[in-house]
N, C-alpha and C. Protein backbone atom coordinates (compact mmCIF):
# COMPACT_ATOMS: atom_id res chain seq x y z
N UNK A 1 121.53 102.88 103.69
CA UNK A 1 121.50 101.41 103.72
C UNK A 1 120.84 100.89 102.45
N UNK A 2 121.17 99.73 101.99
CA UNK A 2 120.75 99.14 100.78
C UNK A 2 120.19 98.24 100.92
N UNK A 3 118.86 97.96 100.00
CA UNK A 3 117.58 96.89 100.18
C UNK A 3 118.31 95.77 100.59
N UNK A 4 119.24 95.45 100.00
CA UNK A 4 120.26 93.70 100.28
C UNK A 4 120.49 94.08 101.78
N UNK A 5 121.05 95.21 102.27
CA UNK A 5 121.66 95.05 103.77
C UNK A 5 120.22 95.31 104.47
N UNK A 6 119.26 95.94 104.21
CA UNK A 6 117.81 95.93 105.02
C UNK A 6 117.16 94.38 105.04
N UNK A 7 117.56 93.76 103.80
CA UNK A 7 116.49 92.38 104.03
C UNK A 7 117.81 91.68 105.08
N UNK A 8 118.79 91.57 104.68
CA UNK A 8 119.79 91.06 105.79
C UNK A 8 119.87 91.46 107.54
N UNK A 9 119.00 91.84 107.76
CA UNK A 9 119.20 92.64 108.87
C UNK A 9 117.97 92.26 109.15
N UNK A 10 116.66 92.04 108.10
CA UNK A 10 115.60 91.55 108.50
C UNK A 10 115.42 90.87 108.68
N UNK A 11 116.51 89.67 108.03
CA UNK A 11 115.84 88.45 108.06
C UNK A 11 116.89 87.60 109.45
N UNK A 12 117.83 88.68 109.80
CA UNK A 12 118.54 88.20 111.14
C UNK A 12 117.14 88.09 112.32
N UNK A 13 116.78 89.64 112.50
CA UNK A 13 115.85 89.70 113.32
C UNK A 13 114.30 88.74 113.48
N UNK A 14 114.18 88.76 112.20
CA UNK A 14 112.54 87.98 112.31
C UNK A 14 112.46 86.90 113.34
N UNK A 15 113.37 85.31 113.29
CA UNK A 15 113.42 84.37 113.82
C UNK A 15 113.46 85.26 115.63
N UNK A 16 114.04 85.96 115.50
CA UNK A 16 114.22 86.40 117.56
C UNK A 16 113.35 87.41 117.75
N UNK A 17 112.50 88.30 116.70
CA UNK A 17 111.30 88.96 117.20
C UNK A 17 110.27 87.71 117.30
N UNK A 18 110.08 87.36 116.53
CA UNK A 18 108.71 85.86 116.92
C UNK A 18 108.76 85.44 117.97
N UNK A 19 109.77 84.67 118.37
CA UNK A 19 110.38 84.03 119.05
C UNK A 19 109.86 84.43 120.92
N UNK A 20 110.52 85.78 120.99
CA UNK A 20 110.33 86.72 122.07
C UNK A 20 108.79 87.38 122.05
N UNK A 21 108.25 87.60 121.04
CA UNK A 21 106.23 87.64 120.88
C UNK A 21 106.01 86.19 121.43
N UNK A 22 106.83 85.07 120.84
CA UNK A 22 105.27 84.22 121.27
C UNK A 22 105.59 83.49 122.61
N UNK A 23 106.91 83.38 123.15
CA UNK A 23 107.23 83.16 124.51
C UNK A 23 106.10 84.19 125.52
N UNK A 24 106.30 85.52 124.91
CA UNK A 24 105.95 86.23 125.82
C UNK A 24 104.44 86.80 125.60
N UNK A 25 103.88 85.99 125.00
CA UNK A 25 102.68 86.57 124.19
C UNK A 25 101.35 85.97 126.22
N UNK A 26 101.91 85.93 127.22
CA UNK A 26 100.93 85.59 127.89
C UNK A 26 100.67 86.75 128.46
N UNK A 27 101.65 87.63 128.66
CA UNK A 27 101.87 88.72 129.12
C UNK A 27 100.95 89.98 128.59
N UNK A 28 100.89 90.18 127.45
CA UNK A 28 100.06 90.63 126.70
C UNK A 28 98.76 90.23 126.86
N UNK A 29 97.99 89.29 127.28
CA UNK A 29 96.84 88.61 126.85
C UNK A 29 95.50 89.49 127.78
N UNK A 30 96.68 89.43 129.21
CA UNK A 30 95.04 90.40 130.37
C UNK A 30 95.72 91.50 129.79
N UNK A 31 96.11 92.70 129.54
CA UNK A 31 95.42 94.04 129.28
C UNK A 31 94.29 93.72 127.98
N UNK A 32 94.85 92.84 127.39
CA UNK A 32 93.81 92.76 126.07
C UNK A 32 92.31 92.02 126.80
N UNK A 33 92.50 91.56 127.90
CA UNK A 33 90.82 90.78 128.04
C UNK A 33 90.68 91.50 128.88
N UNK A 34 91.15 92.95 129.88
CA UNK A 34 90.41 93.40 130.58
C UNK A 34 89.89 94.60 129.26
N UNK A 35 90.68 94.66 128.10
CA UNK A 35 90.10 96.07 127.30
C UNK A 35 88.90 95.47 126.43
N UNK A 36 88.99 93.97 126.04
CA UNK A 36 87.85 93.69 125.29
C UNK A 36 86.70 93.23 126.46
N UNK A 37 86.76 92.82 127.59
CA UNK A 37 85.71 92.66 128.42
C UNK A 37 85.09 93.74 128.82
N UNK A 38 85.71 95.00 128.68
CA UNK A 38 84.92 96.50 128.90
C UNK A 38 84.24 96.67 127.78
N UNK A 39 84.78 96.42 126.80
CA UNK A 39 84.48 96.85 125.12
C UNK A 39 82.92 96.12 124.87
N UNK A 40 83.30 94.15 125.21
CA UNK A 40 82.15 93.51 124.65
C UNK A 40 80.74 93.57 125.81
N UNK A 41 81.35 93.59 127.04
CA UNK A 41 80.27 94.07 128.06
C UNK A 41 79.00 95.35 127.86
N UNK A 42 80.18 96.29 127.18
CA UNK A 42 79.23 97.22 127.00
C UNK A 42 78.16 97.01 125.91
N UNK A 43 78.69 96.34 124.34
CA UNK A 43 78.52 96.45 123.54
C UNK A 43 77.50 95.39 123.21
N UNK A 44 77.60 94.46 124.18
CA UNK A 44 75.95 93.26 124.23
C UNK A 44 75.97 92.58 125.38
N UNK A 45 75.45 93.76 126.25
CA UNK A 45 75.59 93.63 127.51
C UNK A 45 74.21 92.41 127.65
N UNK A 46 73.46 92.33 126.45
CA UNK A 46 72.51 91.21 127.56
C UNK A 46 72.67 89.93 126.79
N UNK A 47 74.18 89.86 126.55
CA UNK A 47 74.94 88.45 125.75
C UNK A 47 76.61 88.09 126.70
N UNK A 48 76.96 89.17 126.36
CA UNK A 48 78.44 88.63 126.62
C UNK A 48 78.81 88.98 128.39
N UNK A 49 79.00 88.75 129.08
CA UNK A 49 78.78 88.57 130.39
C UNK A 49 80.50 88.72 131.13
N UNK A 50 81.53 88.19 130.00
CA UNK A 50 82.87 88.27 130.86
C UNK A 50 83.52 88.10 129.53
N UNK A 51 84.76 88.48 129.36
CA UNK A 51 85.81 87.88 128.70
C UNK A 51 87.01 88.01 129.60
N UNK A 52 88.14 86.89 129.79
CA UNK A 52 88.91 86.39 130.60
C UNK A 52 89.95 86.05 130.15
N UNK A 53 91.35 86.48 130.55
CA UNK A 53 92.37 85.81 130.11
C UNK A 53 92.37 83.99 130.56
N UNK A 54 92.86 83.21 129.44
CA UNK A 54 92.84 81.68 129.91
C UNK A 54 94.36 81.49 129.04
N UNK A 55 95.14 81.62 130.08
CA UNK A 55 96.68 81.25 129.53
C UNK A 55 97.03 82.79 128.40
N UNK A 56 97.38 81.60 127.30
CA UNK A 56 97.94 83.07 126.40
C UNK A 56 96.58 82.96 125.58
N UNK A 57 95.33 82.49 125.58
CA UNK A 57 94.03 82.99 125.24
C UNK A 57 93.05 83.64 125.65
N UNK A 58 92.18 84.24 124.80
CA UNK A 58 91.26 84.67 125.62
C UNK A 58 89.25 83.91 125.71
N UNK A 59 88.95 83.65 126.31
CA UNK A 59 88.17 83.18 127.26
C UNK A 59 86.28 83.94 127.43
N UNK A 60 85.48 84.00 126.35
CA UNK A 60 84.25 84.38 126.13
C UNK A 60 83.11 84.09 127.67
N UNK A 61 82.70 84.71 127.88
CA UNK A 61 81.67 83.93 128.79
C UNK A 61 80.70 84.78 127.98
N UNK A 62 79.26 83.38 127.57
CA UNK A 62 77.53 84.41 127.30
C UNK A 62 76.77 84.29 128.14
N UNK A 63 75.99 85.14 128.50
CA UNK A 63 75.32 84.17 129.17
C UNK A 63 73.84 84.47 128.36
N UNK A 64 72.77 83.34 127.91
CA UNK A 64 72.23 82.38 127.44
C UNK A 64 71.11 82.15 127.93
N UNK A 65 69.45 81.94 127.44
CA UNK A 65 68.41 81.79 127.90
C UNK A 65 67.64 80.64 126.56
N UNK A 66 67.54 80.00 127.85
CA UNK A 66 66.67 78.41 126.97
C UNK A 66 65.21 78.12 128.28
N UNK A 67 64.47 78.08 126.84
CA UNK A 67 63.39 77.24 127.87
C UNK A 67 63.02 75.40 127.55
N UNK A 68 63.08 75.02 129.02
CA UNK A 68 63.98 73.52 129.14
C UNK A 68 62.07 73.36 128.57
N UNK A 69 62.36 72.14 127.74
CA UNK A 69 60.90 71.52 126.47
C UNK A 69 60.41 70.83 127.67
N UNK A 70 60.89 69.96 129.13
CA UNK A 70 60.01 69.56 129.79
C UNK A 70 58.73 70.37 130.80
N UNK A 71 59.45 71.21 130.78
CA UNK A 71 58.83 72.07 132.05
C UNK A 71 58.41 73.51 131.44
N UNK A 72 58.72 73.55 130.58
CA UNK A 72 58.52 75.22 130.25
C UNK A 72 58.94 76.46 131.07
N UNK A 73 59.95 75.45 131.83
CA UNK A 73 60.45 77.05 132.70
C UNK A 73 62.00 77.68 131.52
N UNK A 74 61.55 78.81 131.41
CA UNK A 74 63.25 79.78 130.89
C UNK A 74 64.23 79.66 132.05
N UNK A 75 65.21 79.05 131.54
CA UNK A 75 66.67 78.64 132.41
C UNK A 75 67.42 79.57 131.56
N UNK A 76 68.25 79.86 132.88
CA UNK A 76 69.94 80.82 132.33
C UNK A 76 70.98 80.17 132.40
N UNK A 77 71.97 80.19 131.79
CA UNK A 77 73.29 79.32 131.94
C UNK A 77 74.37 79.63 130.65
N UNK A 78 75.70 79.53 131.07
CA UNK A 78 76.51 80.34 130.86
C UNK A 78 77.45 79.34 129.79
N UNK A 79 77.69 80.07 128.61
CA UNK A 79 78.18 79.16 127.13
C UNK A 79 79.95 79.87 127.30
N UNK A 80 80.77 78.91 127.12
CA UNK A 80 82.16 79.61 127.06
C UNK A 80 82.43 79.46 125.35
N UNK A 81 83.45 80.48 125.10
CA UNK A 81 84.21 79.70 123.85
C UNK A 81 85.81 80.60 123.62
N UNK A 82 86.20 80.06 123.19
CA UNK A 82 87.80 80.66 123.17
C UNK A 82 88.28 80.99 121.55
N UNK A 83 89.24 82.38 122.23
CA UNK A 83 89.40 83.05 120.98
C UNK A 83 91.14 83.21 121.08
N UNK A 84 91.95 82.81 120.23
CA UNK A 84 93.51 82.95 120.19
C UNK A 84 94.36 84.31 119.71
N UNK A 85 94.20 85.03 120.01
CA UNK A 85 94.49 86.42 120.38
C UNK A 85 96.20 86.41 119.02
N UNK A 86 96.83 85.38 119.45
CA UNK A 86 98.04 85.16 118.58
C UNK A 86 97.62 85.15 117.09
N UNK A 87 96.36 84.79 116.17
CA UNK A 87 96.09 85.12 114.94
C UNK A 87 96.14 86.26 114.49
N UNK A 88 96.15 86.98 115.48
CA UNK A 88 95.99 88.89 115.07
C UNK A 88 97.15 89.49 115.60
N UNK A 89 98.02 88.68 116.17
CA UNK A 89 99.16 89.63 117.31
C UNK A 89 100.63 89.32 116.62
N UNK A 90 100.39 88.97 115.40
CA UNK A 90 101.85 88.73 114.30
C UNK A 90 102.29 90.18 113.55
N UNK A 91 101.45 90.71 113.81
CA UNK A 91 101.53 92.19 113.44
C UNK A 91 102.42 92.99 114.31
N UNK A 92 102.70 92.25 115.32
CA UNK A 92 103.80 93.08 116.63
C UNK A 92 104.89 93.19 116.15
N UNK A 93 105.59 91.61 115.72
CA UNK A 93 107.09 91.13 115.85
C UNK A 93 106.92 91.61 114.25
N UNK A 94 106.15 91.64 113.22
CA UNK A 94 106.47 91.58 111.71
C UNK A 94 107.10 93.32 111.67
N UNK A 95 106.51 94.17 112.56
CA UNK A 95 106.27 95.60 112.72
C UNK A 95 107.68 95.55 113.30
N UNK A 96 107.84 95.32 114.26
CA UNK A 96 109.29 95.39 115.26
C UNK A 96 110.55 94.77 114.45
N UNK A 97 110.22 93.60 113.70
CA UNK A 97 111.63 93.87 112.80
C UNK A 97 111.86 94.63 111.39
N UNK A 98 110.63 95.14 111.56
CA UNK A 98 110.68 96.41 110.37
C UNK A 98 111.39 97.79 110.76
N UNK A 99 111.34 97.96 111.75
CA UNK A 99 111.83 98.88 112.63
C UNK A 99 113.20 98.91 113.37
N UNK A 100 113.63 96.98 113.40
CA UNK A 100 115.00 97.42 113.46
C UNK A 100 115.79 97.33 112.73
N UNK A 101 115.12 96.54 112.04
CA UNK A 101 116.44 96.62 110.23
C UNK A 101 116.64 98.26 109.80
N UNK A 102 115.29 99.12 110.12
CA UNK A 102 115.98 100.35 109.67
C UNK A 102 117.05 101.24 110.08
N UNK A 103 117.79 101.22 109.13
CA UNK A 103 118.60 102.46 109.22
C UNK A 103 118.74 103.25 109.89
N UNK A 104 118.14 103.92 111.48
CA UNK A 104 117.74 105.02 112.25
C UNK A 104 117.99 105.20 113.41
N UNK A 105 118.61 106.43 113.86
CA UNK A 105 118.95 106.77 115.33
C UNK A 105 118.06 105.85 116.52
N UNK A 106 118.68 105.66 117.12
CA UNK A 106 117.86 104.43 118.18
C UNK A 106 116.69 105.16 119.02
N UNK A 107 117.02 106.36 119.13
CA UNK A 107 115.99 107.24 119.65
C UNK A 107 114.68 107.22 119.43
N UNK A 108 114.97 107.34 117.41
CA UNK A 108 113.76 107.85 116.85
C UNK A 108 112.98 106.42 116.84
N UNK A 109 113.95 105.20 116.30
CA UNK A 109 113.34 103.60 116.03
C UNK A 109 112.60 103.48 117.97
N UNK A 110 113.12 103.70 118.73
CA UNK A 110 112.09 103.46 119.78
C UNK A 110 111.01 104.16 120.19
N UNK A 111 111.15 105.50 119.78
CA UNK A 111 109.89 106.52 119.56
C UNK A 111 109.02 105.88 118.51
N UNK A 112 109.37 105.76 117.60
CA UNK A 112 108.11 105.27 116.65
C UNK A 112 107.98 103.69 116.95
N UNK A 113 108.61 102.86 117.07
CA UNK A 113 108.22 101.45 118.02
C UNK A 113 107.18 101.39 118.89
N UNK A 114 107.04 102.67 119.85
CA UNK A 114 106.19 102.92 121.01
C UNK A 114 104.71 103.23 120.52
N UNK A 115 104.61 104.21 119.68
CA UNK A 115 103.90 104.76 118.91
C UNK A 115 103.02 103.65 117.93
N UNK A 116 104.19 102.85 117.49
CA UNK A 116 103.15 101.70 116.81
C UNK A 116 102.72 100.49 117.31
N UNK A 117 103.35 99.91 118.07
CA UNK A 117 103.07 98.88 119.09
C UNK A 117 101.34 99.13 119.81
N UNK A 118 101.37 100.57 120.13
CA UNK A 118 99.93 101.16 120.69
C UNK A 118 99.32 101.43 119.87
N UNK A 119 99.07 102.10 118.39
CA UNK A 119 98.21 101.24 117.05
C UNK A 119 98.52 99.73 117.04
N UNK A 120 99.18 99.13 116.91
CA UNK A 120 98.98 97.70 116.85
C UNK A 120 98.43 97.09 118.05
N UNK A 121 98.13 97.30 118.51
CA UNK A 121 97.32 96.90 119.99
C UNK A 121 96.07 97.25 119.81
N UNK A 122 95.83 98.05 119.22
CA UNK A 122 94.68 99.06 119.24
C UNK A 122 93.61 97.99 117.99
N UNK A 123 94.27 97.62 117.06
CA UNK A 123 94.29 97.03 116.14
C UNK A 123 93.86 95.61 116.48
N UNK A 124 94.61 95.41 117.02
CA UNK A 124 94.44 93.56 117.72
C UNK A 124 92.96 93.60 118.14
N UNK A 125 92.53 95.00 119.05
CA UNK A 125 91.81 95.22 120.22
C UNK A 125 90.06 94.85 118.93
N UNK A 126 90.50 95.60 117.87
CA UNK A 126 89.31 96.05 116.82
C UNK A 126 89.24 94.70 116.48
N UNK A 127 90.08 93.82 116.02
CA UNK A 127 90.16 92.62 114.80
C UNK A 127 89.36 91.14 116.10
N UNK A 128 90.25 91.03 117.38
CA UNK A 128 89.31 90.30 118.46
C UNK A 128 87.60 90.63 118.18
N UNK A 129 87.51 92.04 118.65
CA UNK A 129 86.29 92.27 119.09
C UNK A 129 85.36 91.77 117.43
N UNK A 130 85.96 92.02 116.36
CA UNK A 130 85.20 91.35 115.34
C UNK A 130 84.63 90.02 115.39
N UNK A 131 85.72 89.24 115.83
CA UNK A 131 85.31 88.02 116.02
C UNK A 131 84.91 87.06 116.89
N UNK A 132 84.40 88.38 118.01
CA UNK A 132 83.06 87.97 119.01
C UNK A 132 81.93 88.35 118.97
N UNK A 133 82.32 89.07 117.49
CA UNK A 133 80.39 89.56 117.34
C UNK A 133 80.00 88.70 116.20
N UNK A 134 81.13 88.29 115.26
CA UNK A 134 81.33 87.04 114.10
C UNK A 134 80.44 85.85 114.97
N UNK A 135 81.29 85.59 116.26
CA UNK A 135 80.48 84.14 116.70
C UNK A 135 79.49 84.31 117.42
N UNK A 136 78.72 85.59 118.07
CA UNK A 136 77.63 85.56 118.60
C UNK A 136 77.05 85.71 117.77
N UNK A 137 76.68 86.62 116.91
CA UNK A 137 75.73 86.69 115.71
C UNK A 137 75.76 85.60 114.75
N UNK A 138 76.78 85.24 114.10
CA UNK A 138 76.73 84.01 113.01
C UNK A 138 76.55 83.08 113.48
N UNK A 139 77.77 82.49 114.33
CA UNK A 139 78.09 81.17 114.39
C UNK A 139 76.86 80.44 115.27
N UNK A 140 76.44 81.65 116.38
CA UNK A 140 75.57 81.05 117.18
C UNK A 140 74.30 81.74 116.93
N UNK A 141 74.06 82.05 116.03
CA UNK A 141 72.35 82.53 115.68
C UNK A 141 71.33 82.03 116.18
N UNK A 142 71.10 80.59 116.27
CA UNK A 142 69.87 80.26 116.44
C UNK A 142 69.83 80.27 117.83
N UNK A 143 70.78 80.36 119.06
CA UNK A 143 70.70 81.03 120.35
C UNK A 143 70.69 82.42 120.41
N UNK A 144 71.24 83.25 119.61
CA UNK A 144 71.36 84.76 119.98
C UNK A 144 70.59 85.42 119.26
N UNK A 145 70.33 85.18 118.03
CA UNK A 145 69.03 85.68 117.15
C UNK A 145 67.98 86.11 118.12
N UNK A 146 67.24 85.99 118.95
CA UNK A 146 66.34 86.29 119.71
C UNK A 146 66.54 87.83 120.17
N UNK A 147 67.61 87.89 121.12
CA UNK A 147 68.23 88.60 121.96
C UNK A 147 68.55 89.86 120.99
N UNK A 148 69.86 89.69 119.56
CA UNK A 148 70.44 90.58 118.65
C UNK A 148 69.33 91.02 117.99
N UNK A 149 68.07 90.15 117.56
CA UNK A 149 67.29 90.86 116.76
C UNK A 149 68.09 91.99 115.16
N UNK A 150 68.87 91.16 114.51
CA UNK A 150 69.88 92.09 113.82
C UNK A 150 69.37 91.74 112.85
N UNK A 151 69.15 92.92 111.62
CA UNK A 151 68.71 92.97 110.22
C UNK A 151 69.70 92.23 109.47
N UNK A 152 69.42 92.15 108.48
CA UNK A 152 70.13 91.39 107.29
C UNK A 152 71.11 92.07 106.86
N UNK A 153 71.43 93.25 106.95
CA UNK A 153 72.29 93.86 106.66
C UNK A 153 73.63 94.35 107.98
N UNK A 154 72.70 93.62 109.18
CA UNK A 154 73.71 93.83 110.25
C UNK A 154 74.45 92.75 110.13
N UNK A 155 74.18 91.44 109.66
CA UNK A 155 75.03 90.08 109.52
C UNK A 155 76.02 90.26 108.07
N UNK A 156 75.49 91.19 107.28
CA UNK A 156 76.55 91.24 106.25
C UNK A 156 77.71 91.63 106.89
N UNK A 157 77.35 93.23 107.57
CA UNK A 157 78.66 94.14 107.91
C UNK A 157 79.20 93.59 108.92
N UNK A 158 78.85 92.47 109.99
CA UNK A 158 79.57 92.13 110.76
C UNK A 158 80.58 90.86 110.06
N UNK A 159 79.71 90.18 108.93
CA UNK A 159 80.66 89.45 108.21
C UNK A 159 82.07 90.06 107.32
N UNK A 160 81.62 91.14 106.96
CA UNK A 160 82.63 91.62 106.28
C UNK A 160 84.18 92.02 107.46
N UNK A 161 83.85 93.00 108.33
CA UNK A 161 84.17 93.31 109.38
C UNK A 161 85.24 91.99 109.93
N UNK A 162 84.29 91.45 110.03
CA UNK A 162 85.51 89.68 110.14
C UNK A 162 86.49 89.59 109.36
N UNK A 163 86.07 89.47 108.22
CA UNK A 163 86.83 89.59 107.25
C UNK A 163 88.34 90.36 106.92
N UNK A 164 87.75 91.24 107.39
CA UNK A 164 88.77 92.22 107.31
C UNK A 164 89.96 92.59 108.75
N UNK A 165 89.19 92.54 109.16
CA UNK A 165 89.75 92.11 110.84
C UNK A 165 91.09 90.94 110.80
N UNK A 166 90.38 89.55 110.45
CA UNK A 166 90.99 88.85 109.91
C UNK A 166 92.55 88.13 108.98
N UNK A 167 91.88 89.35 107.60
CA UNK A 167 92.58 88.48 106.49
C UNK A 167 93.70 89.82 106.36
N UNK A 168 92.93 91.24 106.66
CA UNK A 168 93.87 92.33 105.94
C UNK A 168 94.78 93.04 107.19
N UNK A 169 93.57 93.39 108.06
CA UNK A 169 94.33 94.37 109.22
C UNK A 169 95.79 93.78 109.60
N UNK A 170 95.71 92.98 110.22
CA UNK A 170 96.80 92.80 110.82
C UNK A 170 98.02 92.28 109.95
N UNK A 171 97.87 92.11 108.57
CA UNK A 171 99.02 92.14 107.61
C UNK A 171 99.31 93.33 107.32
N UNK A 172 98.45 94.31 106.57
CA UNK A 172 98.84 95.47 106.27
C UNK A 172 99.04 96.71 106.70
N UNK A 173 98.92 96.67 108.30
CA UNK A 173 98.85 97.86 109.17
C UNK A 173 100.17 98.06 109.46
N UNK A 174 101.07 96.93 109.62
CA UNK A 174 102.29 96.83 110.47
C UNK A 174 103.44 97.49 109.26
N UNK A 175 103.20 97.08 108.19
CA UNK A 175 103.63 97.92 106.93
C UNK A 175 103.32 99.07 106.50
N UNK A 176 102.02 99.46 106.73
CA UNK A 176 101.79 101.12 106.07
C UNK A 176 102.53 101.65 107.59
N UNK A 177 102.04 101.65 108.52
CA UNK A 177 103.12 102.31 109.93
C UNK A 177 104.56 102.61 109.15
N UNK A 178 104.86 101.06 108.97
CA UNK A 178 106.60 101.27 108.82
C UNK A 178 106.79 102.11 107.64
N UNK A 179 106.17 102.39 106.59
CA UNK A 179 106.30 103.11 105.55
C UNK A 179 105.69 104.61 105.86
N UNK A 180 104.98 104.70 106.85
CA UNK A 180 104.81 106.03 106.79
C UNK A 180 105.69 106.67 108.04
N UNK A 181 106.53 105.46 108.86
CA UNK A 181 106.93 106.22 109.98
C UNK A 181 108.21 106.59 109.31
N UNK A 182 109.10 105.82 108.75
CA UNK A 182 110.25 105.53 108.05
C UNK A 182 110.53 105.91 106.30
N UNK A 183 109.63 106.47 105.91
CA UNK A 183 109.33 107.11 104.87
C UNK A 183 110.72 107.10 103.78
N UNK A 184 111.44 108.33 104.94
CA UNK A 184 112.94 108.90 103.94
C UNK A 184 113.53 107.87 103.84
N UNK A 185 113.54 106.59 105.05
CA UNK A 185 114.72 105.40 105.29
C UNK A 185 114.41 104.44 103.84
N UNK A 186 112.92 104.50 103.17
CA UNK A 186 112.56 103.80 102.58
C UNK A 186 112.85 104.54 101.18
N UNK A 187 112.94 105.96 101.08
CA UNK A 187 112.82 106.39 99.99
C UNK A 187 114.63 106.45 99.54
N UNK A 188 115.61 106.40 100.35
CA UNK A 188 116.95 106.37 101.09
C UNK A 188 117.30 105.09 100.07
N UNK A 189 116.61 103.73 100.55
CA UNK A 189 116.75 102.56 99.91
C UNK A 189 116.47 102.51 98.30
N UNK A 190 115.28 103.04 98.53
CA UNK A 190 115.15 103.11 96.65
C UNK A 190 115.65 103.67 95.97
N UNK A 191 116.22 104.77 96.49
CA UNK A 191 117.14 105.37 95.50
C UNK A 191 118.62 105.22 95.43
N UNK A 192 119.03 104.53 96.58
CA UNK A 192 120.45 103.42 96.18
C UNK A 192 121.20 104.65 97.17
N UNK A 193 120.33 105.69 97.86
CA UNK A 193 121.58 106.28 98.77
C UNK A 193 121.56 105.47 99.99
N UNK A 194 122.86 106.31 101.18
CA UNK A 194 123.12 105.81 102.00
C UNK A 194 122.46 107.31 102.90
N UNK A 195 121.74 106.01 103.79
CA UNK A 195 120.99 107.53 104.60
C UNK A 195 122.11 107.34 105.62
N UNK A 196 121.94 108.98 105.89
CA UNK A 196 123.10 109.48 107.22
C UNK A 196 122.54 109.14 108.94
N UNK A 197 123.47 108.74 109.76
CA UNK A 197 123.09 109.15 110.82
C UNK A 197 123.59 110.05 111.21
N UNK A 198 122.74 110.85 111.94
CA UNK A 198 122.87 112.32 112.72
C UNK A 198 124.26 111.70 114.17
């Protein structure tokens, strides 16, 4: 197959992989908040208290210690905030029409589909959880500072971590996959042959 008939084939698919991700992106949302509510539970257990699917988002619970300035008694009470799971989950459909524009026995394109879909999940799972330790530690410091007690160098790496979570993972994962799953299909293209099907 030739780069012209691969982008043609890609650019059929893109509009109806999106399309079918973000219709169906609710579906997806509880395995991801029952795997990050195990994940963040464990991981600041005397902060994060629940995470919850809410539609096709997901749904923070902290829970929170203030002492009320009239009375001096320490009160507990519970802070929500919401995180859109869809900023990191474009990596599905960008991956999936990389995979069907290629060139390849349907066998193998759904074997390695399967295979990457569960890194890309896995992925989503890492890039979320960044950016609930981004807003307990940063955003909300002067409540959680107490509790995290985190060095100066723990707010860098969790900033960076964001960062990267963010701006790179989920662009460039869905591409090195397709290039390392699809390798010959790609090396096939560059060199102007026509790869065979078996």
């Amino acid at each position: 197959m030739s780069i012209k008939g691969f982008m043609l084939r890609a650019v059929v698919w893109l509009p109806i992989c999106f399309a079918v991700w973000y219709y169906s992106s609710i579906l997806f949302v509880a395995p991801m908040a029952r795997t990050l509510d195990l994940l963040s539970t464990t991981l600041l257990p005397q902060l994060v208290s629940a995470v919850e699917a809410y539609g096709n988002k997901l749904q923070v619970v902290l829970t929170l210690q203030a002492q009320d300035t009239s009375t001096g008694v320490l009160r507990t009470g519970d802070m929500l905030f919401e995180i859109d799971p869809l900023i990191y989950g474009f990596c599905v459909p960008l991956y999936t029409v990389l995979v069907l524009a290629s060139r390849a026995p349907d066998a193998r394109r759904l074997g390695a589909w399967l295979i990457g879909a569960s890194i890309l999940f896995a992925v989503q799972i890492l890039c979320i959880q960044t950016e609930i330790f981004k807003v307990v530690a940063i955003d909300l410091a002067d409540k959680t500072q107490p509790l995290l007690r985190l060095p100066n160098w723990g707010f860098e790496a969790i900033g960076v971590s964001y960062q990267l979570g963010f701006l790179i993972l989920p662009s460039v994962t869905p591409i090195a996959l397709w290039l390392f799953q699809f390798r010959d299909v790609v090396m096939d293209m560059a060199s102007g042959r026509e790869a065979t099907l078996p």
